[in-house]
N, C-alpha and C. Protein backbone atom coordinates (compact mmCIF):
# COMPACT_ATOMS: atom_id res chain seq x y z
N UNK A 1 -17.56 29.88 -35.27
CA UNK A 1 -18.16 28.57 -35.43
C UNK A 1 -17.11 27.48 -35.42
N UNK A 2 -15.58 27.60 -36.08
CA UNK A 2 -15.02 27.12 -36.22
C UNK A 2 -14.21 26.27 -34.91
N UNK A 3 -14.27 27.72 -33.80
CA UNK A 3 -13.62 27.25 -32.46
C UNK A 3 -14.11 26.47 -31.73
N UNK A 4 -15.94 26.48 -32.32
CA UNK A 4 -16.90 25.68 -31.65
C UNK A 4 -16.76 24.14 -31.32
N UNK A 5 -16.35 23.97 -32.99
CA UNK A 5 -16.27 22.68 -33.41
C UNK A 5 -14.92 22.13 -32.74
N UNK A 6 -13.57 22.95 -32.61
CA UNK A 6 -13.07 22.71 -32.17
C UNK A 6 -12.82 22.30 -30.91
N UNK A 7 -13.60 23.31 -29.95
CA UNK A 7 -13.76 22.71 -28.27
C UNK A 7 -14.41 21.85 -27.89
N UNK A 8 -15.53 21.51 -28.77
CA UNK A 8 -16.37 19.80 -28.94
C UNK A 8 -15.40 18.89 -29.05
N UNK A 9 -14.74 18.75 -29.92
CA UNK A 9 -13.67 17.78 -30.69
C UNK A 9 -12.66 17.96 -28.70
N UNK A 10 -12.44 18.48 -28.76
CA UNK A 10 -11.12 18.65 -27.64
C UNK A 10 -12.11 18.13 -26.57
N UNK A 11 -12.84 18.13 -26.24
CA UNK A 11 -14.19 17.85 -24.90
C UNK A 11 -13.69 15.86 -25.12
N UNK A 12 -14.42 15.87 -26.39
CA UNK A 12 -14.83 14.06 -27.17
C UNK A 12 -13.36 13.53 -26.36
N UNK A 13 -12.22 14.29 -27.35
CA UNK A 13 -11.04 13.37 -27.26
C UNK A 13 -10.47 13.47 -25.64
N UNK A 14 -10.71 14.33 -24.84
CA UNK A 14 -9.95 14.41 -23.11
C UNK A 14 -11.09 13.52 -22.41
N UNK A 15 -12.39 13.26 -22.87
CA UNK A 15 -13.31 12.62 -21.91
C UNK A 15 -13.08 10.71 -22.72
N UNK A 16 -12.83 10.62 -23.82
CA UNK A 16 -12.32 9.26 -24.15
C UNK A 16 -10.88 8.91 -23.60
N UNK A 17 -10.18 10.02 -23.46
CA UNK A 17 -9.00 9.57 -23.39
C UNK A 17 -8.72 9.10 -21.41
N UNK A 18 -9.83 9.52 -21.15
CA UNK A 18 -10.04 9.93 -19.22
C UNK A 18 -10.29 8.61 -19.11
N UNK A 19 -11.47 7.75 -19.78
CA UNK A 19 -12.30 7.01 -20.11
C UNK A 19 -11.04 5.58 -19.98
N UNK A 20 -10.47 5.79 -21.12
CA UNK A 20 -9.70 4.78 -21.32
C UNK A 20 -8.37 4.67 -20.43
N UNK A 21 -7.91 5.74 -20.03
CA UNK A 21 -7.23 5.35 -19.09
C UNK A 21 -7.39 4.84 -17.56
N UNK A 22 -8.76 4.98 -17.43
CA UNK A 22 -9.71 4.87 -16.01
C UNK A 22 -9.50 3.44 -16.12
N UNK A 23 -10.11 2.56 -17.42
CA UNK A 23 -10.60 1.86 -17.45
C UNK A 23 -9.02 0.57 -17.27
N UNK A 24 -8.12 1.10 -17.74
CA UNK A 24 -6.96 0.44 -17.57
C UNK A 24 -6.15 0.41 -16.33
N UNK A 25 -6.85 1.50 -15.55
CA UNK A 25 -6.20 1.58 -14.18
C UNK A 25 -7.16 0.95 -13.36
N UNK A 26 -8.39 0.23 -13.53
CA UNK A 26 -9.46 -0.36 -12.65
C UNK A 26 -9.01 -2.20 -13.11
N UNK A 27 -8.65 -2.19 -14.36
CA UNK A 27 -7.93 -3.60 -14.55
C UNK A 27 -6.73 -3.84 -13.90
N UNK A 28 -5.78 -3.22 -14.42
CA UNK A 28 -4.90 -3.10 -13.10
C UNK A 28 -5.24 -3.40 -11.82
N UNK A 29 -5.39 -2.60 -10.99
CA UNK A 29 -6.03 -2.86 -9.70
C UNK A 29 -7.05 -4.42 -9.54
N UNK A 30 -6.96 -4.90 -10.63
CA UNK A 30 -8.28 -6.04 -10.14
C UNK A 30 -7.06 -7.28 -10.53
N UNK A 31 -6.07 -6.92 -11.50
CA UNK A 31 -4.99 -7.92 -11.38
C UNK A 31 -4.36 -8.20 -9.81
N UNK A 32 -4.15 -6.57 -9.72
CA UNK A 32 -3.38 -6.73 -8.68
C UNK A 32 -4.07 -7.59 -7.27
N UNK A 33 -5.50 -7.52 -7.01
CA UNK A 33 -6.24 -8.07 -6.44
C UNK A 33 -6.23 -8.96 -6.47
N UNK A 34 -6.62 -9.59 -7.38
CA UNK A 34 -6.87 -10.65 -8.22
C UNK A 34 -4.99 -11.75 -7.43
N UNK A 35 -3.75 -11.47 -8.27
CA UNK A 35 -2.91 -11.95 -7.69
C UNK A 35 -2.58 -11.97 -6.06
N UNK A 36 -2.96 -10.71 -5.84
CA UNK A 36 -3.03 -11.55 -3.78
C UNK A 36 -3.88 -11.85 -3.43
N UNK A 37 -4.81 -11.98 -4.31
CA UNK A 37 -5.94 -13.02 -3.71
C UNK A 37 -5.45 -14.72 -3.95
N UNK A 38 -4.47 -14.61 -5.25
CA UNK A 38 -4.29 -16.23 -5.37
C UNK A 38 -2.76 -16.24 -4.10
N UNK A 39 -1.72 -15.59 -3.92
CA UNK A 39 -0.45 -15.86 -3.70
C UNK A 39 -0.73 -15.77 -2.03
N UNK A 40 -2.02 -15.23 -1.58
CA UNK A 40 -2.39 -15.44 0.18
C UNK A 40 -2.46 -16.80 0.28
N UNK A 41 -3.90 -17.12 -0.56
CA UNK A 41 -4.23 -18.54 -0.27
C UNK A 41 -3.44 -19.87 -1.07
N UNK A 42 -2.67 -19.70 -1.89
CA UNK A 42 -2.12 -20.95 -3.12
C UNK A 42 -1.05 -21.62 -1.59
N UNK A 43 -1.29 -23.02 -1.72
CA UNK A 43 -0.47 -23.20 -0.52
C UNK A 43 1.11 -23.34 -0.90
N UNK A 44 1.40 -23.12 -2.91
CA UNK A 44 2.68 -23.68 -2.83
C UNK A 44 3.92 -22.35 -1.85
N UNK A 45 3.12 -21.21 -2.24
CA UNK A 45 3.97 -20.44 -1.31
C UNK A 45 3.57 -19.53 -0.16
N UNK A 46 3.10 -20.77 0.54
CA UNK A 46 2.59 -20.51 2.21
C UNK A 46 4.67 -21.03 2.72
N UNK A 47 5.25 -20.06 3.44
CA UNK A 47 6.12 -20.42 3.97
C UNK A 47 6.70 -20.70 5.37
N UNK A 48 5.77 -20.91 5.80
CA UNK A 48 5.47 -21.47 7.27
C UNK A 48 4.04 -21.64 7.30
N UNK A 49 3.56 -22.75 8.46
CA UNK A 49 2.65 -23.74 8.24
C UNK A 49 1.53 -22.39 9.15
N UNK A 50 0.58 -22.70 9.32
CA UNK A 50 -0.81 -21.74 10.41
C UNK A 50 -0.58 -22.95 11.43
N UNK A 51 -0.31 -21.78 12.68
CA UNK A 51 -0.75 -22.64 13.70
C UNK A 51 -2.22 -21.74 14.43
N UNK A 52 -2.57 -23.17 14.99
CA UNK A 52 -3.96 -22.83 15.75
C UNK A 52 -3.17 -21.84 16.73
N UNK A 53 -3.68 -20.98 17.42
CA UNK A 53 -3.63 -19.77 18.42
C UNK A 53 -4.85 -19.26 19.12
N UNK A 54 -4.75 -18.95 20.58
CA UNK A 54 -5.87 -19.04 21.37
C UNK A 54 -6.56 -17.84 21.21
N UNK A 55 -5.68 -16.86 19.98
CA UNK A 55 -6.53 -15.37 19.72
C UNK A 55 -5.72 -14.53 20.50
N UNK A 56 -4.93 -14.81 20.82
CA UNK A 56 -3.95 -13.81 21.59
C UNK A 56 -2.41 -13.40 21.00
N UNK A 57 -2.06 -12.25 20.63
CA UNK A 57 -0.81 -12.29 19.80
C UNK A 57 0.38 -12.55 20.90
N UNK A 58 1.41 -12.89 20.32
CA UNK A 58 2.43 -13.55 21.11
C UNK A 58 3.25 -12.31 21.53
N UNK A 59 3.80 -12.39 23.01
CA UNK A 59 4.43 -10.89 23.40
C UNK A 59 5.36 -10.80 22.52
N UNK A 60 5.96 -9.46 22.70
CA UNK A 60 7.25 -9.53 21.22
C UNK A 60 8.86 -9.92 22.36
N UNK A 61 9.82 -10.22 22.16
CA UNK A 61 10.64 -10.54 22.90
C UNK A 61 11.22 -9.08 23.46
N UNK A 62 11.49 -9.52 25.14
CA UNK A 62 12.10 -8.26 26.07
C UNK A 62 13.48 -7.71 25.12
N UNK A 63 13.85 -6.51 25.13
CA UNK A 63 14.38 -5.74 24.49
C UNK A 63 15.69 -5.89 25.81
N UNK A 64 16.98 -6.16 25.34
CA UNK A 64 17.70 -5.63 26.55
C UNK A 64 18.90 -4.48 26.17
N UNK A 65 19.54 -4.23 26.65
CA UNK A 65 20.44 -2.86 26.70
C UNK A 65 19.27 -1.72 26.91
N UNK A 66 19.99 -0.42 26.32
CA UNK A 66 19.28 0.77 26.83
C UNK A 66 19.89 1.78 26.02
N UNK A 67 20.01 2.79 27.19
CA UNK A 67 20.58 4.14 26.41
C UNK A 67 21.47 4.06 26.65
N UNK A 68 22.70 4.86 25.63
CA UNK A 68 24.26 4.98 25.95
C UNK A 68 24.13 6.55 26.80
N UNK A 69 25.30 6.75 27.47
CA UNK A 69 25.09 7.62 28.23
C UNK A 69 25.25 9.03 27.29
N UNK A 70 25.59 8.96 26.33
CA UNK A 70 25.52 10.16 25.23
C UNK A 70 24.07 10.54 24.85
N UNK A 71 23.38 9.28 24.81
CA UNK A 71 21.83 9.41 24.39
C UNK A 71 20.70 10.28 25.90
N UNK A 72 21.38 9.68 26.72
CA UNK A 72 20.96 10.29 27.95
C UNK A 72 21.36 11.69 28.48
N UNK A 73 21.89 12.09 27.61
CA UNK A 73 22.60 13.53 28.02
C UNK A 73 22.05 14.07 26.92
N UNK A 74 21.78 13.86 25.87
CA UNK A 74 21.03 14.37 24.97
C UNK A 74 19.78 14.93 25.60
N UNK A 75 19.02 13.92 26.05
CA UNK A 75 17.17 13.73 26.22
C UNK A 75 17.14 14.60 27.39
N UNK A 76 18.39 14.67 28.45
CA UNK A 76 18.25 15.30 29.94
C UNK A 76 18.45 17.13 29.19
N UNK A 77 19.31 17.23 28.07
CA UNK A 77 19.75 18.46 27.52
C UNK A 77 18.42 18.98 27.21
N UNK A 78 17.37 18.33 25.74
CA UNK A 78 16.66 18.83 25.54
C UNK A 78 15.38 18.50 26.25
N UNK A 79 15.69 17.93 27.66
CA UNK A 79 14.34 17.98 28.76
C UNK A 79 13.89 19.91 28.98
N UNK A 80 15.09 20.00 29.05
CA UNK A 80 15.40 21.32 29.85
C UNK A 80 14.42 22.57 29.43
C-alpha cells in the first residue's frame, strides 16, 4: 500500500514538474517572438533604409578567378 502511495506522489510531482517547465519554455519562446517582432519593425534599428524593388532579387556579383591547378588535379584524380 505504501509503494502505492508512493508512485502517486512520484506521478503528481514529474507531471507538475513537466507542467511547469513547459510552461516556462512557451514564455520564453513568446519573449523571444515577441522581441523580433519589435527589433524587425522598431525603425530605431532598421540599418539601411527599404527600397522599393520590382520583385526581382538582385543577381549576386560575377565571381572571378577559379581553380588553382592543384584543385584541378584533385577533381580530374577523383573523376577517375
Amino acid at each position: 500500500m505504501a509503494w502505492e502511495i508512493l508512485a502517486i506522489w512520484a506521478i503528481v510531482i514529474l507531471t507538475i514538474t513537466w507542467f511547469v517547465r513547459d510552461e516556462k519554455r512557451l514564455n520564453a519562446e513568446l519573449a523571444v517572438a515577441r522581441a523580433a517582432r519589435y527589433y524587425a519593425h522598431a525603425p530605431k534599428y532598421r540599418h539601411a533604409s527599404v527600397k522599393a524593388t520590382d520583385g526581382a532579387a538582385p543577381t549576386p556579383p560575377r565571381r572571378t578567378g577559379g581553380l588553382t591547378e592543384t584543385q584541378r588535379a584533385f577533381l580530374k584524380a577523383w573523376k577517375r
